[in-house]
C-alpha atoms as a PDB file:
ATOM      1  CA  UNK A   1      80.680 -44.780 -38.989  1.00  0.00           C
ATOM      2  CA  UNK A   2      76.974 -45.235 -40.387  1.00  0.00           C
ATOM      3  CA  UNK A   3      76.394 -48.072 -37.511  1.00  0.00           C
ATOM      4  CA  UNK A   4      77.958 -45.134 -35.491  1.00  0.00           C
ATOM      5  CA  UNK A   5      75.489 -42.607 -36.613  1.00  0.00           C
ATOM      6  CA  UNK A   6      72.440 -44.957 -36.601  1.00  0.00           C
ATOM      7  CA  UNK A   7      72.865 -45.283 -33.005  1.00  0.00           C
ATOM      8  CA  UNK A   8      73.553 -42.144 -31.984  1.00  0.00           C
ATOM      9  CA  UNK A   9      70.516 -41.320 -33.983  1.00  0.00           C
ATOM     10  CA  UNK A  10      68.270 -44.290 -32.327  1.00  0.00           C
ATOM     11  CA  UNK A  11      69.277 -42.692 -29.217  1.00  0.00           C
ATOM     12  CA  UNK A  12      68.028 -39.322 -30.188  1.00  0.00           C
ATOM     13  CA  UNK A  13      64.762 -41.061 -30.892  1.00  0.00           C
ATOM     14  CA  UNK A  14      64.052 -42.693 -27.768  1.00  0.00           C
ATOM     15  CA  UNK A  15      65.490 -39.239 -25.948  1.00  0.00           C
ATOM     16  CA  UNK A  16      62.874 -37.367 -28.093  1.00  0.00           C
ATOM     17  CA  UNK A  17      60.175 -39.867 -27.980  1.00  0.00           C
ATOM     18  CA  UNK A  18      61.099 -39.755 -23.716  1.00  0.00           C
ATOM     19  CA  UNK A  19      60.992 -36.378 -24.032  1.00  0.00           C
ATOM     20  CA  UNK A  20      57.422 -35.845 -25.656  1.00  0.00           C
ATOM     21  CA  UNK A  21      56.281 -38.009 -22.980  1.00  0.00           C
ATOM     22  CA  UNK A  22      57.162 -36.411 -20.156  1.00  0.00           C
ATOM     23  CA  UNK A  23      56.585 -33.060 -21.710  1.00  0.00           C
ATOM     24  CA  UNK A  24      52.740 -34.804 -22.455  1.00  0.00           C
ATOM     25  CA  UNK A  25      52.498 -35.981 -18.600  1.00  0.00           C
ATOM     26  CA  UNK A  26      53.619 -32.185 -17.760  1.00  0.00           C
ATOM     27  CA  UNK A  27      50.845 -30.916 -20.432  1.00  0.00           C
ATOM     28  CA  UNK A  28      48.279 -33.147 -18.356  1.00  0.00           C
ATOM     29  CA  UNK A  29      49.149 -32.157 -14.875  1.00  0.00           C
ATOM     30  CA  UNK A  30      49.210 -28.519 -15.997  1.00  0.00           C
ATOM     31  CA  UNK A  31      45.748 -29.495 -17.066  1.00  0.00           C
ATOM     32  CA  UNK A  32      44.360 -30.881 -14.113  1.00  0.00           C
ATOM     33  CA  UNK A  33      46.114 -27.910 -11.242  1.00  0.00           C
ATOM     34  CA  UNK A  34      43.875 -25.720 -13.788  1.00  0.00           C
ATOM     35  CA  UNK A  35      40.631 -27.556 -13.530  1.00  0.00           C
ATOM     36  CA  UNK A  36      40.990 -27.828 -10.186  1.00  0.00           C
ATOM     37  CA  UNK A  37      42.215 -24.133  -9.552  1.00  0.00           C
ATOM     38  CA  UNK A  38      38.874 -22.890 -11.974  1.00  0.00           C
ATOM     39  CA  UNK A  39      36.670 -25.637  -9.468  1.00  0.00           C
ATOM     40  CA  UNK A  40      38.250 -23.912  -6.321  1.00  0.00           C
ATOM     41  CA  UNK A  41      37.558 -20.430  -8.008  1.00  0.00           C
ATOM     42  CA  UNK A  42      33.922 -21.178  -8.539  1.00  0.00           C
ATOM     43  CA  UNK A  43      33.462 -22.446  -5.591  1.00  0.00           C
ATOM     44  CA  UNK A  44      34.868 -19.698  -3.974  1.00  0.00           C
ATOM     45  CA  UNK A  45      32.692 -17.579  -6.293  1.00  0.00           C
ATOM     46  CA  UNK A  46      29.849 -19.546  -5.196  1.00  0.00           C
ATOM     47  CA  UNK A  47      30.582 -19.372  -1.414  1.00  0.00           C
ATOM     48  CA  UNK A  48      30.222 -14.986  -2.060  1.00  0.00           C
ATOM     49  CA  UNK A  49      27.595 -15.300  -3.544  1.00  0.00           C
ATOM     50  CA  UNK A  50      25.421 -16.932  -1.275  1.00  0.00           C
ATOM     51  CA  UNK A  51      27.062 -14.950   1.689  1.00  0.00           C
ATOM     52  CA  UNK A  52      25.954 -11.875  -0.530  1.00  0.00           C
ATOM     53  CA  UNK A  53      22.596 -13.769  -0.834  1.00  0.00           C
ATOM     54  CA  UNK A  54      21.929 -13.750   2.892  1.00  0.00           C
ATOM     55  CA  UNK A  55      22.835 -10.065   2.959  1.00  0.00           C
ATOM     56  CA  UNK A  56      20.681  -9.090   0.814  1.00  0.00           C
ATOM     57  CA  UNK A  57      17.994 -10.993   2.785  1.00  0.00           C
ATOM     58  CA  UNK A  58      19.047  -9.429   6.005  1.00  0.00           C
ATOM     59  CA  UNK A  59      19.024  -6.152   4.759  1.00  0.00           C
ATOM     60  CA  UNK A  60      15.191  -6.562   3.391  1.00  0.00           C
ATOM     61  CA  UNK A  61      16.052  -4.359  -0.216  1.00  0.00           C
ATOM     62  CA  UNK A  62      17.606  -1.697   1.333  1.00  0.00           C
ATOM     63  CA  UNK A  63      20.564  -2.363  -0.770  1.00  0.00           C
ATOM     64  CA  UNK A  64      19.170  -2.149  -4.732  1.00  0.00           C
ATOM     65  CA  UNK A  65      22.389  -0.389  -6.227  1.00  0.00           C
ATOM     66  CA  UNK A  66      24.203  -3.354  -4.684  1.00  0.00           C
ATOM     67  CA  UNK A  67      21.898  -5.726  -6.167  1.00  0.00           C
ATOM     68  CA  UNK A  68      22.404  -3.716  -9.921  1.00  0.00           C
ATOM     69  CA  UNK A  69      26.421  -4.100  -9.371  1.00  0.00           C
ATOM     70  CA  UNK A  70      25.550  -7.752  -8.215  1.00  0.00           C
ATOM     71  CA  UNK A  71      23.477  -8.504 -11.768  1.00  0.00           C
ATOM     72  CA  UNK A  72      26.461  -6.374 -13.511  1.00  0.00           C
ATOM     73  CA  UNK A  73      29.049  -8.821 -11.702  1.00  0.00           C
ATOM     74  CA  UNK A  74      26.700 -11.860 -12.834  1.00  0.00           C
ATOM     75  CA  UNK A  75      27.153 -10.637 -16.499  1.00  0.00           C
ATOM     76  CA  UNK A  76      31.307 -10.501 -16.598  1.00  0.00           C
ATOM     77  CA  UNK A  77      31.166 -13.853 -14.175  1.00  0.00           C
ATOM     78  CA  UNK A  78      29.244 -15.479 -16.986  1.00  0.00           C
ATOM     79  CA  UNK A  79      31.235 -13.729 -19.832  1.00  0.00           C
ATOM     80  CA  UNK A  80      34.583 -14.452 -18.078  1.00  0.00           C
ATOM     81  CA  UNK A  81      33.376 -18.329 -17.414  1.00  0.00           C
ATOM     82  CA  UNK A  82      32.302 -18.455 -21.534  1.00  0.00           C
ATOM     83  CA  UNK A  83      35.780 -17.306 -22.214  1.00  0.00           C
ATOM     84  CA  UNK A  84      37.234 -19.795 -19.926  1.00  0.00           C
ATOM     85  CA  UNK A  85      35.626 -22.862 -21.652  1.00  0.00           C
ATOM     86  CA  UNK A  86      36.428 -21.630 -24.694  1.00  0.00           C
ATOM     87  CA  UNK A  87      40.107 -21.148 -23.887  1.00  0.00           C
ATOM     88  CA  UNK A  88      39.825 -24.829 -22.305  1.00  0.00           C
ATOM     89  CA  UNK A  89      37.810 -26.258 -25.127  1.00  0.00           C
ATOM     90  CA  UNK A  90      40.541 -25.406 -27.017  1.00  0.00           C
ATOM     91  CA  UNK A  91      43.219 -26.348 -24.714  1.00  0.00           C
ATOM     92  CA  UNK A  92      41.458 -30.064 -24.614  1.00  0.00           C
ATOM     93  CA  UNK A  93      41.863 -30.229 -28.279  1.00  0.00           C
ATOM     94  CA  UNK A  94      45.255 -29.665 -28.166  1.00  0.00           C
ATOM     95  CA  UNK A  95      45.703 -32.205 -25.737  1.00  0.00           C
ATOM     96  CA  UNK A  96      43.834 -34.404 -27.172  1.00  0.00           C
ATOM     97  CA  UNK A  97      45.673 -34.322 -30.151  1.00  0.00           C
ATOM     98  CA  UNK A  98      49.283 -34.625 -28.213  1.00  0.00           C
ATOM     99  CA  UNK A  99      47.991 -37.315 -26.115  1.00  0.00           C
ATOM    100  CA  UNK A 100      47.035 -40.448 -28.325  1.00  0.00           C
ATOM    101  CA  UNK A 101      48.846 -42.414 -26.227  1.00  0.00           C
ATOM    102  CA  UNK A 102      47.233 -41.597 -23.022  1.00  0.00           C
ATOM    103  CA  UNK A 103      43.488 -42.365 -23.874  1.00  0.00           C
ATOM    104  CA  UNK A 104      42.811 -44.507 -20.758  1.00  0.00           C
ATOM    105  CA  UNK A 105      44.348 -42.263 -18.123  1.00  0.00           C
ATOM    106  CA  UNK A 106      42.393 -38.936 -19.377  1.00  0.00           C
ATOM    107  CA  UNK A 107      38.852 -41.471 -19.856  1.00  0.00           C
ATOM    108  CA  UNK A 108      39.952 -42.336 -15.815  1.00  0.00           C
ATOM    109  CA  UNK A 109      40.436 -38.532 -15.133  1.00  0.00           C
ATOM    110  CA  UNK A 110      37.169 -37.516 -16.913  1.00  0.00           C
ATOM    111  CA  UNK A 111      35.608 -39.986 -14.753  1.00  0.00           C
ATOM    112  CA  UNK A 112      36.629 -38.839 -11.818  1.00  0.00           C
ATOM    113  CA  UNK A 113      36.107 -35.264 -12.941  1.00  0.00           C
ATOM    114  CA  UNK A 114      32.255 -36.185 -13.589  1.00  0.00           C
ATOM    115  CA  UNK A 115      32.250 -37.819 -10.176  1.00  0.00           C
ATOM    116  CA  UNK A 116      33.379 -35.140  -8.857  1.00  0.00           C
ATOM    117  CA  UNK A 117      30.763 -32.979 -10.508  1.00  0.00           C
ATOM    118  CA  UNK A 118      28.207 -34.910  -9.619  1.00  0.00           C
ATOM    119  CA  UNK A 119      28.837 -34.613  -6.040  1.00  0.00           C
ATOM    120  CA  UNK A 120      29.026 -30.842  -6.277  1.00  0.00           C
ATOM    121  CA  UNK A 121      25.765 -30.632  -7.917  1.00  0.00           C
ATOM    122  CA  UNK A 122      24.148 -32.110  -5.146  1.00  0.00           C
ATOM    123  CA  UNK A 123      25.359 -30.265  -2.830  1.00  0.00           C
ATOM    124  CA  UNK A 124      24.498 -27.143  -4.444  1.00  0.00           C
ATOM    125  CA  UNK A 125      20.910 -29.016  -5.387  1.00  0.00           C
ATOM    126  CA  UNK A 126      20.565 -29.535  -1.298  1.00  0.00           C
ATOM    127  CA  UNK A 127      21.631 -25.967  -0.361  1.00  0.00           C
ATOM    128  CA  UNK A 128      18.544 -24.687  -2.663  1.00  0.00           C
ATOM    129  CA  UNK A 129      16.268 -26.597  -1.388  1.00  0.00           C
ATOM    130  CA  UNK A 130      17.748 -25.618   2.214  1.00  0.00           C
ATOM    131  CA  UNK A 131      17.597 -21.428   0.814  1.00  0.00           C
ATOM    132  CA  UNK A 132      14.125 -22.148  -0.398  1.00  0.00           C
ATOM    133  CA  UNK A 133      12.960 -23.684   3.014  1.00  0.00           C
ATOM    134  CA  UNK A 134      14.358 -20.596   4.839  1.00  0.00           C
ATOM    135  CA  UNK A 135      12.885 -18.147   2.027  1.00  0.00           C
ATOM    136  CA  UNK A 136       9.591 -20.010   2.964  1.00  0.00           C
ATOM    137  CA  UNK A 137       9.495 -19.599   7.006  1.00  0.00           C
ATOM    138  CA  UNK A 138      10.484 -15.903   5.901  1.00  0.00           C
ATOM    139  CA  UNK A 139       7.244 -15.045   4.326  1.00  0.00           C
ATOM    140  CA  UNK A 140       5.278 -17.058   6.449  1.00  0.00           C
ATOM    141  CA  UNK A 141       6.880 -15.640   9.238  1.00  0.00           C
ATOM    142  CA  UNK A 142       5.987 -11.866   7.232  1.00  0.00           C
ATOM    143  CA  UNK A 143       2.132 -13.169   6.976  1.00  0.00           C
ATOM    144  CA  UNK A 144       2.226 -13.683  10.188  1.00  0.00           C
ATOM    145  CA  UNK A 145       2.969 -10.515  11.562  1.00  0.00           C
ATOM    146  CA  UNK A 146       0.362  -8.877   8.750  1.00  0.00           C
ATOM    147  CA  UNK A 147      -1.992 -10.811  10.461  1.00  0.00           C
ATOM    148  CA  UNK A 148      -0.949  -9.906  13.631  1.00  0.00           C
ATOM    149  CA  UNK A 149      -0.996  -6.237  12.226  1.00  0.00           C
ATOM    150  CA  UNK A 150      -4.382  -6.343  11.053  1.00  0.00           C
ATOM    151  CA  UNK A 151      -6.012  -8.432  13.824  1.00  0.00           C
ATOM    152  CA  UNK A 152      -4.529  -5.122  16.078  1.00  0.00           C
ATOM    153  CA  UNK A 153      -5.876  -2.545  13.912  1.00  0.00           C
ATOM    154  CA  UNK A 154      -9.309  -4.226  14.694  1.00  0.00           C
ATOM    155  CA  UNK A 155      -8.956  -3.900  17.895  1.00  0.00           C
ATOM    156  CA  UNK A 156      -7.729  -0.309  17.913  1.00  0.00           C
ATOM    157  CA  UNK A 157     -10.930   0.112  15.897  1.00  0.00           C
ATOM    158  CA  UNK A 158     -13.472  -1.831  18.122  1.00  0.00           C
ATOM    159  CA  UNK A 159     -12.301   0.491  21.172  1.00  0.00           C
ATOM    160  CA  UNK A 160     -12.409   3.523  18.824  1.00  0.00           C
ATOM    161  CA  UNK A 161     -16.445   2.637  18.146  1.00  0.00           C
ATOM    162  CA  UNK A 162     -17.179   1.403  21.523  1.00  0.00           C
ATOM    163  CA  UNK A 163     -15.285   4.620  23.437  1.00  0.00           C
ATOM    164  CA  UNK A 164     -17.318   7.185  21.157  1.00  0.00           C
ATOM    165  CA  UNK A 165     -20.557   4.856  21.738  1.00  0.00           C
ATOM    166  CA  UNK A 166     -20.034   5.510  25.292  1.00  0.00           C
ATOM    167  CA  UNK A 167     -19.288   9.258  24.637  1.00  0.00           C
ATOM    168  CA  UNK A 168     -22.630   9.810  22.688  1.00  0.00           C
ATOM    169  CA  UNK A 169     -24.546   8.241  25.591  1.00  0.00           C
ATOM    170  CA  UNK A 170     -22.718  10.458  28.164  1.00  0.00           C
ATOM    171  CA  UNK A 171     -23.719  13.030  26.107  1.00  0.00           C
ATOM    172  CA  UNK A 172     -27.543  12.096  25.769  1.00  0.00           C
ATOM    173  CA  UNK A 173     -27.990  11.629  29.323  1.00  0.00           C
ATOM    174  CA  UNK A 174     -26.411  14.735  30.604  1.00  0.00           C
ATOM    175  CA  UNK A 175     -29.001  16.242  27.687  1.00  0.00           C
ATOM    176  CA  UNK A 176     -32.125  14.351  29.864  1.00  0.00           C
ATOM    177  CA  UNK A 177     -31.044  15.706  32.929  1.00  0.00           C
ATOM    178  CA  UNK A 178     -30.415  19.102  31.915  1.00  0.00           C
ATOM    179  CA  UNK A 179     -33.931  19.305  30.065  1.00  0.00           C
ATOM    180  CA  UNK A 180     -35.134  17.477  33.985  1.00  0.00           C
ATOM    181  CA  UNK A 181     -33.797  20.053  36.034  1.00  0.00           C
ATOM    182  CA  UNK A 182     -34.671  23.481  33.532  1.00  0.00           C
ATOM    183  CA  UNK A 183     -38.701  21.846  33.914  1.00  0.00           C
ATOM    184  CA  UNK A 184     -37.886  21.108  37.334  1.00  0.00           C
ATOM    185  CA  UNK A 185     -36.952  25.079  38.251  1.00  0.00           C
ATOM    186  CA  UNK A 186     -39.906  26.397  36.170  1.00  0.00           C
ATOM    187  CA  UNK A 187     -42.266  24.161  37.513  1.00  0.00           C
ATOM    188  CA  UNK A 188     -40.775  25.752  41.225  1.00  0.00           C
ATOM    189  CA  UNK A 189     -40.990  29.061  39.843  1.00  0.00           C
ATOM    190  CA  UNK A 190     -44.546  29.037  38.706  1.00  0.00           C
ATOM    191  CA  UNK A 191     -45.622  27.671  42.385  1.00  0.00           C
ATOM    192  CA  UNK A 192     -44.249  30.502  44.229  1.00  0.00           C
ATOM    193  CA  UNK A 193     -44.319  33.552  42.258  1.00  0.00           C
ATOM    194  CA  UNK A 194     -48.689  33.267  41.147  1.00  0.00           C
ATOM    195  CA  UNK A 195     -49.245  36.786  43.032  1.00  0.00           C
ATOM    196  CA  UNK A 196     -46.316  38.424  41.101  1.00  0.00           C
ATOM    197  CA  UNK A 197     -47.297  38.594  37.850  1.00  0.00           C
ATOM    198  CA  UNK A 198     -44.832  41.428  36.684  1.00  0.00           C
ATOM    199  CA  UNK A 199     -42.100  40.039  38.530  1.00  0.00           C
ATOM    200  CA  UNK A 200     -42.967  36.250  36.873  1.00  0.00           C
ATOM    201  CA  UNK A 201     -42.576  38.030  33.740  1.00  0.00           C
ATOM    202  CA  UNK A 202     -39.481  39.248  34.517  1.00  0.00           C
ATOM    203  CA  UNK A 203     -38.340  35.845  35.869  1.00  0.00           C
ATOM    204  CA  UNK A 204     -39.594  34.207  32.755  1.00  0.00           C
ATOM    205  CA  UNK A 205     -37.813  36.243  30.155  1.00  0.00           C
ATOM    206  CA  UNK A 206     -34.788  35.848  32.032  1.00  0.00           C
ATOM    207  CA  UNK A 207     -35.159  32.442  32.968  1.00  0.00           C
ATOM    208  CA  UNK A 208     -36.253  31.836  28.461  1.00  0.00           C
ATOM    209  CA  UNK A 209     -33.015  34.149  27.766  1.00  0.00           C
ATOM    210  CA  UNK A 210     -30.832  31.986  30.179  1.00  0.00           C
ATOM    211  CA  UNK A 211     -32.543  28.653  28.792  1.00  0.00           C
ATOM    212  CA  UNK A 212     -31.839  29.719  24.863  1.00  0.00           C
ATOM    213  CA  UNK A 213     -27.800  30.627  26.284  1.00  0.00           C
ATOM    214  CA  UNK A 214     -27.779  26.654  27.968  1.00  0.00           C
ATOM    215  CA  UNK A 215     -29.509  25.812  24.238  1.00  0.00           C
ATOM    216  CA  UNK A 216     -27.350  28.023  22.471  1.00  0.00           C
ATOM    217  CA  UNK A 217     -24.039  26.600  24.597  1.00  0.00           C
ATOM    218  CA  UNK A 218     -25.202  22.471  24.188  1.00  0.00           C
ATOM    219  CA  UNK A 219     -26.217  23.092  20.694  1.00  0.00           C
ATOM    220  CA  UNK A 220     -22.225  24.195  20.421  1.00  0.00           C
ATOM    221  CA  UNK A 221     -20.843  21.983  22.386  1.00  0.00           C
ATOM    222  CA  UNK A 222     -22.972  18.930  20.470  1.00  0.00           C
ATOM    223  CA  UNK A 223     -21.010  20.584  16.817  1.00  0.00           C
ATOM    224  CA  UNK A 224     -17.434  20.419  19.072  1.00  0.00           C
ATOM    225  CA  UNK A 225     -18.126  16.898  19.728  1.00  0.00           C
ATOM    226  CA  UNK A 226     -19.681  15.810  16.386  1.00  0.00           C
ATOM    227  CA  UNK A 227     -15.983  17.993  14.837  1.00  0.00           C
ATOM    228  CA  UNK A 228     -14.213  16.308  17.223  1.00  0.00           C
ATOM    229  CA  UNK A 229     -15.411  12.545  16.277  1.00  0.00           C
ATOM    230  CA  UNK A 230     -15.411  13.403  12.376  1.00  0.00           C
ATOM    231  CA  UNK A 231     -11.304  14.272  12.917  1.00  0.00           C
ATOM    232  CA  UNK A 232     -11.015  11.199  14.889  1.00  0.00           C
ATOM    233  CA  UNK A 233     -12.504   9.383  12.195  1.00  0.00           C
ATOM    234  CA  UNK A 234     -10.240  11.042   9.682  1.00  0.00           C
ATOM    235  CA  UNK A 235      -7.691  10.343  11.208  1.00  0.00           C
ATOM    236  CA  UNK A 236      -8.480   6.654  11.359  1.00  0.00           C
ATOM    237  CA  UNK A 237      -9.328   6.236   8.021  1.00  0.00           C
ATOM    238  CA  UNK A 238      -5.760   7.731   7.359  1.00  0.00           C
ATOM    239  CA  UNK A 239      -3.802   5.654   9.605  1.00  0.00           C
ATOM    240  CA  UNK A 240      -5.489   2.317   7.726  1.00  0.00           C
ATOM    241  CA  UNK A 241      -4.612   4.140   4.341  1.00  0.00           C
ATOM    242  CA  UNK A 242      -1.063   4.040   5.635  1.00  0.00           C
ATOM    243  CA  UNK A 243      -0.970   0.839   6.968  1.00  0.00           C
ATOM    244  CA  UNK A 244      -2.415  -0.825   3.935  1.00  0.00           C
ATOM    245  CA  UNK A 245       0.039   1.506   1.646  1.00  0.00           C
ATOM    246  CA  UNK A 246       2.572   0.146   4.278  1.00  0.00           C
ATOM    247  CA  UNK A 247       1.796  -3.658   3.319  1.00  0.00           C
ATOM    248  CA  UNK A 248       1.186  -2.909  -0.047  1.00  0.00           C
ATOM    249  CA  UNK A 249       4.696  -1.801  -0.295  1.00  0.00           C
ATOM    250  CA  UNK A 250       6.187  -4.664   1.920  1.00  0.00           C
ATOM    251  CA  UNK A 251       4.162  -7.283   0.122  1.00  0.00           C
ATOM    252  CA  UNK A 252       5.860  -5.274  -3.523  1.00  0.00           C
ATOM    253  CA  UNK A 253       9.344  -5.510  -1.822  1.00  0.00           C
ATOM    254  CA  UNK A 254       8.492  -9.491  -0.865  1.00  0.00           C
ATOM    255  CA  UNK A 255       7.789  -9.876  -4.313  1.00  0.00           C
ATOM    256  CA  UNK A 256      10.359  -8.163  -6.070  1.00  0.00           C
ATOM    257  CA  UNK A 257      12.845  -9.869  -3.083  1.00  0.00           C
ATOM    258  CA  UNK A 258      11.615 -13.406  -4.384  1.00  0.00           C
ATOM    259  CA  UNK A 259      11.717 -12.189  -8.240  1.00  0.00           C
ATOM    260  CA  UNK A 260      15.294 -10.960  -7.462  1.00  0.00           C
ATOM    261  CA  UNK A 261      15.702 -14.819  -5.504  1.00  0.00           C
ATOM    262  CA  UNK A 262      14.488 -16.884  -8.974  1.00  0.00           C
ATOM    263  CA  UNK A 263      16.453 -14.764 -11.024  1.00  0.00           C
ATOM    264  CA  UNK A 264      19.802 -15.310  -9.019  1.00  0.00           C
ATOM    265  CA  UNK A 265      18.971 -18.755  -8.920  1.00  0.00           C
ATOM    266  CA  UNK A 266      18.331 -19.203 -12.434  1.00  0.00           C
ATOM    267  CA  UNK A 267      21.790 -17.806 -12.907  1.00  0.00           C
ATOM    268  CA  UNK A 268      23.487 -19.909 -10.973  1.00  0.00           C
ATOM    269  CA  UNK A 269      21.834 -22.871 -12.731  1.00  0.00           C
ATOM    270  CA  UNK A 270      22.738 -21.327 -16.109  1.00  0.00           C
ATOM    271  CA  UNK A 271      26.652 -21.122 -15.088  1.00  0.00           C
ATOM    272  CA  UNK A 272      26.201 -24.772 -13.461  1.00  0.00           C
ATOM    273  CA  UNK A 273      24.666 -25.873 -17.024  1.00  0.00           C
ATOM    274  CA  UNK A 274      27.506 -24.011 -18.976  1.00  0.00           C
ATOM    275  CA  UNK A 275      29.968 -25.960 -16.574  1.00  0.00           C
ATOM    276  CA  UNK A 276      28.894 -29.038 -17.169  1.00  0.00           C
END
């Protein structure tokens, strides 16, 4: 009966012993499917994020609550991912203590893992460097068309001087001729009226009366013009307040756009250094 027992109970042994391995081999698939499900996730996770990314570039800022739920979202992301590790720190333990036996398959596994995260790291490594090229032609492409902005303006300006150039001589030489023909008339006038004295008179004070109106009319017509010019220069100097206020603002969303750019970056590199 004790042989009996002893073998019954040797059997129970290598059934147990059977059992813990298969139960370990279970533990370690379990293991990997989860790995590789939190890899798919972040990649996943990654893939939004740089579709939200290019949004946000699309867009040019008009989007800034987004980009506050974004950072918000980058907060529990990075919480969620420390409670992750910690849940799988402590999962490795345990199977690291329940899995003596199986030393060289999880060293071949954490090779393979590190492989693998190699590789993704330089993929993610060339898709900055592919962001940063496009972020690049972006703002020269923006220079560009401040240049092109600016090189306009000048322009618009140049005409502005040269058309009231060409206004002011208008001006001056209908002045010369008017002055011509008013000498002209008296000179006329004095010829043919010497034996009329009273009637000269006459003539005189009308023609000074109608000369001082002509005066009286250029004189207002010469304020009009100078009015005229001064709101035309006004109006200039406000349109270039406006268009540098305009830049000045573009260039501040540019550079709150790039600051926005590092700091998403940086974030990503933060989770990719927690990862590893």
């Amino acid at each position: 009966m004790n042989k009996t027992t002893e073998h019954h109970s040797l059997n129970k042994t290598s059934e147990l012993h059977s059992l813990n391995k298969t139960t370990e081999l279970h533990s370690l698939n379990k293991n990997t499917e989860l790995h590789s499900l939190n890899q798919n996730t972040e990649l996943h996770s990654l893939n939004q994020n740089n579709e939200l990314h290019s949004l946000n570039l699309t867009t040019e800022l008009h989007s800034l609550n987004k980009t506050t739920e974004l950072h918000s979202l980058n907060q529990t992301t990075e919480l969620h991912s420390l409670n992750k590790n910690t849940e799988l720190h402590s999962l490795n333990k345990t199977t690291e203590l329940h899995s003596l036996n199986s030393n060289t398959e999880l060293h071949s596994l954490n090779q393979n893992t590190e492989l693998h995260s190699l590789n993704q790291n330089n993929e993610l490594h060339s898709l900055n460097l592919t962001t940063n090229t496009e972020l690049h032609s972006l703002n020269q492409n923006n220079e560009l068309h401040s240049l092109n902005k600016n090189i306009e303006l000048h322009s618009l300006n140049s005409n502005t001087e040269l058309h009231s150039l060409n206004q002011n001589t208008e001006l001056h030489s209908l002045n010369k001729n008017t002055i011509t023909e008013l000498h002209s008339m008296n000179k006329t006038t004095e010829h043919h009226s010497l034996n009329k004295t009273s009637d000269l008179h006459s003539l005189n004070k009308t023609t000074e009366l109608h000369s001082l109106n002509k005066n009286t009319e250029l004189h207002s017509l010469n304020q009009n013009t100078e009015l005229h010019s001064l709101n035309q220069n006004n109006e200039l100097h406000s349109l270039n307040l406006t268009t540098e206020l305009h830049s000045l603002n573009q260039n501040t969303e540019l550079h709150s756009l790039n600051q926005n750019t590092e700091l998403h970056s940086l974030n990503q590199n933060t989770e990719l250094h927690s990862l590893n």
